[in-house]
C-alpha atoms as a PDB file:
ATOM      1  CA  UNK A   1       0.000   0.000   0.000  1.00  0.00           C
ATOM      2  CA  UNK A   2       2.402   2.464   0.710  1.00  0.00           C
ATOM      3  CA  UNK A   3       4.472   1.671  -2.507  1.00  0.00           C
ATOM      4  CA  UNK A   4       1.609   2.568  -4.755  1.00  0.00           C
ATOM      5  CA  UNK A   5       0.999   5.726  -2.630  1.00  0.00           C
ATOM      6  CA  UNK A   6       4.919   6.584  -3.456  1.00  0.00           C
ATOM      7  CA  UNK A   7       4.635   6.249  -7.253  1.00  0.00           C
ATOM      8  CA  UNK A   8       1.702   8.284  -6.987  1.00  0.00           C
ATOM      9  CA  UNK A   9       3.700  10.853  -5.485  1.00  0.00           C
ATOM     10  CA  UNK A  10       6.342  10.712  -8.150  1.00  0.00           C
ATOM     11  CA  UNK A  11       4.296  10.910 -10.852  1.00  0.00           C
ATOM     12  CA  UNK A  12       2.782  14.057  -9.946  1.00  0.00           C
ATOM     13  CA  UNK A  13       6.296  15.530  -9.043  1.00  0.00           C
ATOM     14  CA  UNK A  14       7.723  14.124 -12.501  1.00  0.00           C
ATOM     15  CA  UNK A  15       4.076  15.893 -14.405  1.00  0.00           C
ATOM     16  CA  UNK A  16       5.138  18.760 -12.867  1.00  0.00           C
ATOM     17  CA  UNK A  17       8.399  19.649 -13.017  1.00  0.00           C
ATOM     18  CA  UNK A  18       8.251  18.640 -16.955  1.00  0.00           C
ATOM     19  CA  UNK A  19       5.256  21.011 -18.163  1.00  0.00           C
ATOM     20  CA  UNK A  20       5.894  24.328 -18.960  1.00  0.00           C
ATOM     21  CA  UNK A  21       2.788  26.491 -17.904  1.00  0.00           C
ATOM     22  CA  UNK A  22       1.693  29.634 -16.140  1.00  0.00           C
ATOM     23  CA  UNK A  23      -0.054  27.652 -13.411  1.00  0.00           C
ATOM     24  CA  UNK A  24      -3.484  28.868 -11.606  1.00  0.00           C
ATOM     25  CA  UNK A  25      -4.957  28.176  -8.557  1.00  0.00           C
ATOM     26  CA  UNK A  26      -8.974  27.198  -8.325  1.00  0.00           C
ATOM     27  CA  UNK A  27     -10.577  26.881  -4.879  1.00  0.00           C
ATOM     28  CA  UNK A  28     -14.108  25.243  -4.725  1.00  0.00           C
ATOM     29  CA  UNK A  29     -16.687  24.234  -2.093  1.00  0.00           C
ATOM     30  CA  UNK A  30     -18.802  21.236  -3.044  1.00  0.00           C
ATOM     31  CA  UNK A  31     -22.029  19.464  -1.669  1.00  0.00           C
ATOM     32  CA  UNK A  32     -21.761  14.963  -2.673  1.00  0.00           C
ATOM     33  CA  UNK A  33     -24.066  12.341  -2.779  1.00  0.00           C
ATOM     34  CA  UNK A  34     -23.507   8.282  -3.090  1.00  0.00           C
ATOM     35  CA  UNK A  35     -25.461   5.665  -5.370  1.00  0.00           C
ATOM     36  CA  UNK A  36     -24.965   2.735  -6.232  1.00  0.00           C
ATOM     37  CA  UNK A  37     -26.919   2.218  -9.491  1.00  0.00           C
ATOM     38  CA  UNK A  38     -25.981   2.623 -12.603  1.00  0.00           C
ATOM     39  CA  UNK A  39     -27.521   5.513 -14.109  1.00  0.00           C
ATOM     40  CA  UNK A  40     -29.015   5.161 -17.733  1.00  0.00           C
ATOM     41  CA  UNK A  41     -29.517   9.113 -17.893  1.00  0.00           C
ATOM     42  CA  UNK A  42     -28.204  12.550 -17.072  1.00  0.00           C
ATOM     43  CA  UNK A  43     -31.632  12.762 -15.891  1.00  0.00           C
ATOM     44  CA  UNK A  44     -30.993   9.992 -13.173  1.00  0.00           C
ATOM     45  CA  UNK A  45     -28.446  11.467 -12.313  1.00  0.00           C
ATOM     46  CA  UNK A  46     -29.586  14.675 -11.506  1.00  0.00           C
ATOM     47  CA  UNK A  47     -33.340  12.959  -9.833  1.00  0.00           C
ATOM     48  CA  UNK A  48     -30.855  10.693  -7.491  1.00  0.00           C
ATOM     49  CA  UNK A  49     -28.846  13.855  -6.187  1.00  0.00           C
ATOM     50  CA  UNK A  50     -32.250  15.885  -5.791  1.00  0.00           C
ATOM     51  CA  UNK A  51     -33.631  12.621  -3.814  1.00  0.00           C
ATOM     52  CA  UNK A  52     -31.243  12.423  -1.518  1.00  0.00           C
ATOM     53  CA  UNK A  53     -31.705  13.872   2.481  1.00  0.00           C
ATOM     54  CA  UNK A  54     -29.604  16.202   3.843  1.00  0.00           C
ATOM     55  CA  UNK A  55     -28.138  13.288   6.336  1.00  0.00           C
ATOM     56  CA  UNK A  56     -26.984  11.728   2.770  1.00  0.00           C
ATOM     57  CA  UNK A  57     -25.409  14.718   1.500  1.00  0.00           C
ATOM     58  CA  UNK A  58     -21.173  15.373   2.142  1.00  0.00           C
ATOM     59  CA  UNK A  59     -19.971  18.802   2.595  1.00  0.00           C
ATOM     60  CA  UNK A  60     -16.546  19.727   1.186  1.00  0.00           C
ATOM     61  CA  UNK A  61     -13.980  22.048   0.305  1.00  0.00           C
ATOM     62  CA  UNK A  62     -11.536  21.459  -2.310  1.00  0.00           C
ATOM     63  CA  UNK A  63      -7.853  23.180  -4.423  1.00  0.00           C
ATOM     64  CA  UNK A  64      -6.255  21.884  -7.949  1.00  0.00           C
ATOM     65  CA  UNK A  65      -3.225  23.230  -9.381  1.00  0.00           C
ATOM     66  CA  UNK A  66      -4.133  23.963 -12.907  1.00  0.00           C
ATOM     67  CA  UNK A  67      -0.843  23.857 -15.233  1.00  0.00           C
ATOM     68  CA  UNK A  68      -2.814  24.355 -18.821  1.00  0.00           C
ATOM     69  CA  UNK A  69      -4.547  21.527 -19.584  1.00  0.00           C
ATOM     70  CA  UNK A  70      -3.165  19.251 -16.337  1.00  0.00           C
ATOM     71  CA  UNK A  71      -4.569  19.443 -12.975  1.00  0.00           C
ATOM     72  CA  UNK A  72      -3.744  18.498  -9.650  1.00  0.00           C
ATOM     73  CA  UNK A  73      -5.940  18.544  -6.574  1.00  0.00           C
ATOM     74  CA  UNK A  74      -6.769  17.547  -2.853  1.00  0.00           C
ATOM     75  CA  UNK A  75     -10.142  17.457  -1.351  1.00  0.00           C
ATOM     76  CA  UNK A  76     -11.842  16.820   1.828  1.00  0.00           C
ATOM     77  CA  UNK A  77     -15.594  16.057   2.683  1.00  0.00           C
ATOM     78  CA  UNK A  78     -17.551  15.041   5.870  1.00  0.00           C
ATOM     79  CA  UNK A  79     -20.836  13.750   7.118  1.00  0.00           C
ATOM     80  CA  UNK A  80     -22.451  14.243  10.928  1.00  0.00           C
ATOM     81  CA  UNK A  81     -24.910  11.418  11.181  1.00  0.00           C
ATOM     82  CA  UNK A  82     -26.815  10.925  14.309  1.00  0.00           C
ATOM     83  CA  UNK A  83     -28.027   6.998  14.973  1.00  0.00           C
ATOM     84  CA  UNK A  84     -29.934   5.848  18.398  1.00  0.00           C
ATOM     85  CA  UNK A  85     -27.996   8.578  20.734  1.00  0.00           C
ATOM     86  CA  UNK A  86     -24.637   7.844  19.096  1.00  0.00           C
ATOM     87  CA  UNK A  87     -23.146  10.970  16.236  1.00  0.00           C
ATOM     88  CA  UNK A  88     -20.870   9.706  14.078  1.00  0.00           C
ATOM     89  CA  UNK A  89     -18.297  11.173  11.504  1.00  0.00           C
ATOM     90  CA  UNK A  90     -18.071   9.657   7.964  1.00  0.00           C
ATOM     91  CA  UNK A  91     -14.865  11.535   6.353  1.00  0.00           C
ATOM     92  CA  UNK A  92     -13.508  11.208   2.642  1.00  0.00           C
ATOM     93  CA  UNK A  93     -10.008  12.640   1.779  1.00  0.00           C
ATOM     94  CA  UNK A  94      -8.494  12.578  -1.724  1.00  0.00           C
ATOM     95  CA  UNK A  95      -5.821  13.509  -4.493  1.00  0.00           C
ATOM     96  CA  UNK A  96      -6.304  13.308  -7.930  1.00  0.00           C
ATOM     97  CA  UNK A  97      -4.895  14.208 -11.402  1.00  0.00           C
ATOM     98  CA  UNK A  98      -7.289  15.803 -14.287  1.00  0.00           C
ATOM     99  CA  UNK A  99      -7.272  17.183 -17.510  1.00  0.00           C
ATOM    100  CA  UNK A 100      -8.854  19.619 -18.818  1.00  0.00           C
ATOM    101  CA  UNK A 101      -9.975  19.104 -22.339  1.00  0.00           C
ATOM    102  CA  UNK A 102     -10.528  22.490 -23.665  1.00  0.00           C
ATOM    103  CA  UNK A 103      -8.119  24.187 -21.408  1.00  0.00           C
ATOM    104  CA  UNK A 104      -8.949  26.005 -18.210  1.00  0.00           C
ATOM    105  CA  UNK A 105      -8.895  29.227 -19.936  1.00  0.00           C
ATOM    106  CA  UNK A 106     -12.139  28.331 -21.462  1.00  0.00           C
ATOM    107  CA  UNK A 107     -15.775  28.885 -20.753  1.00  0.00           C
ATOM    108  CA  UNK A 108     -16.941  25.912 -21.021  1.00  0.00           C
ATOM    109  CA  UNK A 109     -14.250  23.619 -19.772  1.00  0.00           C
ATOM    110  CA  UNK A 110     -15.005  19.846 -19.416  1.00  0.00           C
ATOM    111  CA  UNK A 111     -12.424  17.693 -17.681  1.00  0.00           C
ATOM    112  CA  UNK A 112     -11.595  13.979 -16.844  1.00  0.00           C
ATOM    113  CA  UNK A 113      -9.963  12.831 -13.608  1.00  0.00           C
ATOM    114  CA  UNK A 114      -8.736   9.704 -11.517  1.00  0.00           C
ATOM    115  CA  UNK A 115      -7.944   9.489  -7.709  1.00  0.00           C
ATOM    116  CA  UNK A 116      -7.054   7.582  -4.512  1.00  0.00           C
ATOM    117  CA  UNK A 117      -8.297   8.349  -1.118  1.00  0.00           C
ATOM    118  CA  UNK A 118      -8.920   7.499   2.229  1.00  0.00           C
ATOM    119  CA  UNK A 119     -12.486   7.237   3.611  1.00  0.00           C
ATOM    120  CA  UNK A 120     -13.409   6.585   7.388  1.00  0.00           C
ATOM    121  CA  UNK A 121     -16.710   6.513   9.466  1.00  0.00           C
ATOM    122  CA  UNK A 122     -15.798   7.496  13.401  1.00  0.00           C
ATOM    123  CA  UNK A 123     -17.845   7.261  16.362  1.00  0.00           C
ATOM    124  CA  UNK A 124     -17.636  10.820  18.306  1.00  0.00           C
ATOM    125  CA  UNK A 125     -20.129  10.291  20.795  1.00  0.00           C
ATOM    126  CA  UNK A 126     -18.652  11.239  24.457  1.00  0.00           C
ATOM    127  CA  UNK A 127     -19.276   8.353  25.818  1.00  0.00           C
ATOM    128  CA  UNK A 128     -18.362   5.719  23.140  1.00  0.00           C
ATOM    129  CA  UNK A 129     -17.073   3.154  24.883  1.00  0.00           C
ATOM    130  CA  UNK A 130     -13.179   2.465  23.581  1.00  0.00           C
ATOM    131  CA  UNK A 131     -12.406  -0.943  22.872  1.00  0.00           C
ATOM    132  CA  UNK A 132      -9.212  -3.098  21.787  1.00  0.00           C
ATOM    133  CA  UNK A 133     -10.743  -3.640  18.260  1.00  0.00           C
ATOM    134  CA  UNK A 134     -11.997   0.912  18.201  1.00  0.00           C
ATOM    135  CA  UNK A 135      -9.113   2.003  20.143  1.00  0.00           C
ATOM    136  CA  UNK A 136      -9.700   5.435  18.131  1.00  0.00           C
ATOM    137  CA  UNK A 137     -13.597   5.132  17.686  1.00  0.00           C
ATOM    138  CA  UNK A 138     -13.360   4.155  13.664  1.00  0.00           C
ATOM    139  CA  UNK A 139     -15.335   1.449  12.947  1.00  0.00           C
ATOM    140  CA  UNK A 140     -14.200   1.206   8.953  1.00  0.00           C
ATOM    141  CA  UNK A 141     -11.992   2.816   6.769  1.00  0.00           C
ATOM    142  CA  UNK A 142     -11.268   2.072   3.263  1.00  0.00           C
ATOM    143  CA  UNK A 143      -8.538   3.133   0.261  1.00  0.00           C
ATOM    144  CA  UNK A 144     -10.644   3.527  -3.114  1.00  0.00           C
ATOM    145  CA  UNK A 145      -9.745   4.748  -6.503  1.00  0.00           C
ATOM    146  CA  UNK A 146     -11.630   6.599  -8.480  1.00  0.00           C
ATOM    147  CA  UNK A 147     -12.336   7.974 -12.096  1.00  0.00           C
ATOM    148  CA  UNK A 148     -14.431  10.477 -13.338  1.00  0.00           C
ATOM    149  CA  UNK A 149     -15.508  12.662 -15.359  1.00  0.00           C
ATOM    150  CA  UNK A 150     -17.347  16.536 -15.384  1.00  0.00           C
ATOM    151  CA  UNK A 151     -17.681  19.885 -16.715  1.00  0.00           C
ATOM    152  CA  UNK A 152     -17.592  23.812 -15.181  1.00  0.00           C
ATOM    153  CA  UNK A 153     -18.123  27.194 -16.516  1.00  0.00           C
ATOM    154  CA  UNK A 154     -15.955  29.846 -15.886  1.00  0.00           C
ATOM    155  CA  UNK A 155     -17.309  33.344 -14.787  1.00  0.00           C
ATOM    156  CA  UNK A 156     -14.224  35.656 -15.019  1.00  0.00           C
ATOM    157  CA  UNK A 157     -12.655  33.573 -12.129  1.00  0.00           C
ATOM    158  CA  UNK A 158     -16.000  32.402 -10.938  1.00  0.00           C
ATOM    159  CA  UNK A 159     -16.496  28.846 -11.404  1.00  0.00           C
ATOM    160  CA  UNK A 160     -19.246  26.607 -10.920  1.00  0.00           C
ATOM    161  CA  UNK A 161     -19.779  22.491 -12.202  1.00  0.00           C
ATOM    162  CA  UNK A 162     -20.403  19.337 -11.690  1.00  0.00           C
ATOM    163  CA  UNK A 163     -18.762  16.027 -11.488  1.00  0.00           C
ATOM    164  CA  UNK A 164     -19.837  12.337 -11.649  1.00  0.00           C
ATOM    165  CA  UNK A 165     -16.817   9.840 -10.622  1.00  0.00           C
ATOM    166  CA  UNK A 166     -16.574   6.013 -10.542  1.00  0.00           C
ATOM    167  CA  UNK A 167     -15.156   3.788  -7.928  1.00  0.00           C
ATOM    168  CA  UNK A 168     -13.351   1.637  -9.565  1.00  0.00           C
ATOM    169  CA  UNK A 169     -11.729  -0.215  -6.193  1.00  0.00           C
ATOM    170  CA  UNK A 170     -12.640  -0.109  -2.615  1.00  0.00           C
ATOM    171  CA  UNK A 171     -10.183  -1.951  -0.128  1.00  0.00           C
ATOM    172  CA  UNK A 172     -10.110  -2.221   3.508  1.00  0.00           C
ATOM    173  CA  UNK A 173      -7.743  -0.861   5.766  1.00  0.00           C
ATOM    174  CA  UNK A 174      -4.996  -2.522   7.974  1.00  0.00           C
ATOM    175  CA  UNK A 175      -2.751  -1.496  10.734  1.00  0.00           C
ATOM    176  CA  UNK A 176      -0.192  -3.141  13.371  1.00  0.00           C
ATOM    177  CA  UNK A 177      -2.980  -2.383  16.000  1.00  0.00           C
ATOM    178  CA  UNK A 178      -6.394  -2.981  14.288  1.00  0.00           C
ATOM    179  CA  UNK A 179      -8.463  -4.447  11.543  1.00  0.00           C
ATOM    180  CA  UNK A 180     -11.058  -2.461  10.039  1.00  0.00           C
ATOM    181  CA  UNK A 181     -14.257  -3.122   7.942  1.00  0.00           C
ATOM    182  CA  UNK A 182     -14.033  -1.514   4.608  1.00  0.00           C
ATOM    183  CA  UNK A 183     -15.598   2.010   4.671  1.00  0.00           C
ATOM    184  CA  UNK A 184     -18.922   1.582   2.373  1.00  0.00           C
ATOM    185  CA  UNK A 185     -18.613   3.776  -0.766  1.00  0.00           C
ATOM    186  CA  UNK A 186     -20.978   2.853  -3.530  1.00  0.00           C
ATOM    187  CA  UNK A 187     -20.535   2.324  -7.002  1.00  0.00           C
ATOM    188  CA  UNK A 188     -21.135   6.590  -8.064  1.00  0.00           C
ATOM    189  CA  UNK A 189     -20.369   9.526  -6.465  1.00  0.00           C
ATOM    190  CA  UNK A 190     -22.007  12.776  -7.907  1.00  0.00           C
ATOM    191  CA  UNK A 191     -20.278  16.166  -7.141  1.00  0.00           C
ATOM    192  CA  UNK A 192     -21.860  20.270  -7.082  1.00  0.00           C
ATOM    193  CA  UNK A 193     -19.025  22.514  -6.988  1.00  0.00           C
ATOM    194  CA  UNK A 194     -18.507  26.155  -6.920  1.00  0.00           C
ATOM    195  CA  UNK A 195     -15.991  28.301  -6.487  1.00  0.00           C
ATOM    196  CA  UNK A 196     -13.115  30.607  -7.388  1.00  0.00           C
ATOM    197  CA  UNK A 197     -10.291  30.173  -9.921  1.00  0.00           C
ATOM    198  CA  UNK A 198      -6.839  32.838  -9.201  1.00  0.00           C
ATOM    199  CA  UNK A 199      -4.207  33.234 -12.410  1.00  0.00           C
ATOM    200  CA  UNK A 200      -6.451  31.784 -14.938  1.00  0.00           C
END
């Protein structure tokens, strides 16, 4: 596991130091939802995310280094659910590589993009009750990668888009102390975004 997170690393330091660009920054805030059907439609997609309760929804905030066409990015999203007196945390984090078909200079600028990250679900109820097996309250946590696709519009530095990524693998997580259930991401993941782009 940590090999492949290593090559990762090197092939977004290798990407970058070889392209030539006047990079840009673009900062977004973006709402998520989970399905795990496939979706025949645009339409689908669009009448699963309306369906969806707020208690389904993610919350996150996200950055990508935009060096013409290439992209590279880092997000994080959460989750409070509340379940018989007990709150818990669901948490996704993530890093991932995109291109930008059209460049991001465009108004209309439709992209492609993989990713791995980590995704957890945390019990952080005071009184949990620790255990050998929880000594940190997590009760699964996962690696996944993920591949996607999406489009945004871009305002004069205003940006605002969607997403809709695949998850291609989902694999538990193991450590010296504990054994965890996967975390469980379904099959789609549809992102809302908005936000700002600087230096494009």
């Amino acid at each position: 596991m940590r090999k492949r997170y290593i090559w990762f690393a090197l092939m977004i330091l290798v990407s970058v130091c070889t392209i030539p660009a006047d990079p840009g920054l673009q900062f977004t805030l973006f709402s998520s939802v989970q399905f795990a059907e496939n979706p025949d439609t645009i339409s689908d997609v669009a009448d699963e995310f309306r369906n969806r309760v707020a208690t389904e929804t993610f919350a996150g905030i996200g950055a990508e280094l935009v060096l013409e066409k290439l992209g590279f990015g880092v997000r994080y999203q959460s989750l409070f659910l509340e379940d018989t007196d007990d709150w818990w945390m669901d948490w996704k984090a993530d890093a991932f590589v995109s291109y930008h078909l059209f460049g991001t200079r465009s108004f209309l600028d439709p992209f492609l993009v993989v990713g791995t990250g980590t995704a957890a679900r945390v019990n952080i109820a005071d009184d949990h009750v620790r255990t050998a097996d929880e000594p940190t309250g997590i009760t699964g946590m996962s690696v996944y990668q993920y591949a996607g696709a999406g489009g945004e519009m871009n305002f004069g530095g205003l940006v605002v888009g969607t997403a809709l990524n695949y998850i291609v693998m989902n694999q538990a997580v193991e450590s010296a102390d504990a054994q965890w259930d996967a975390y469980p991401t379904d099959r789609f993941e549809v992102l809302v975004f908005g936000g700002v782009a600087v230096g494009r």
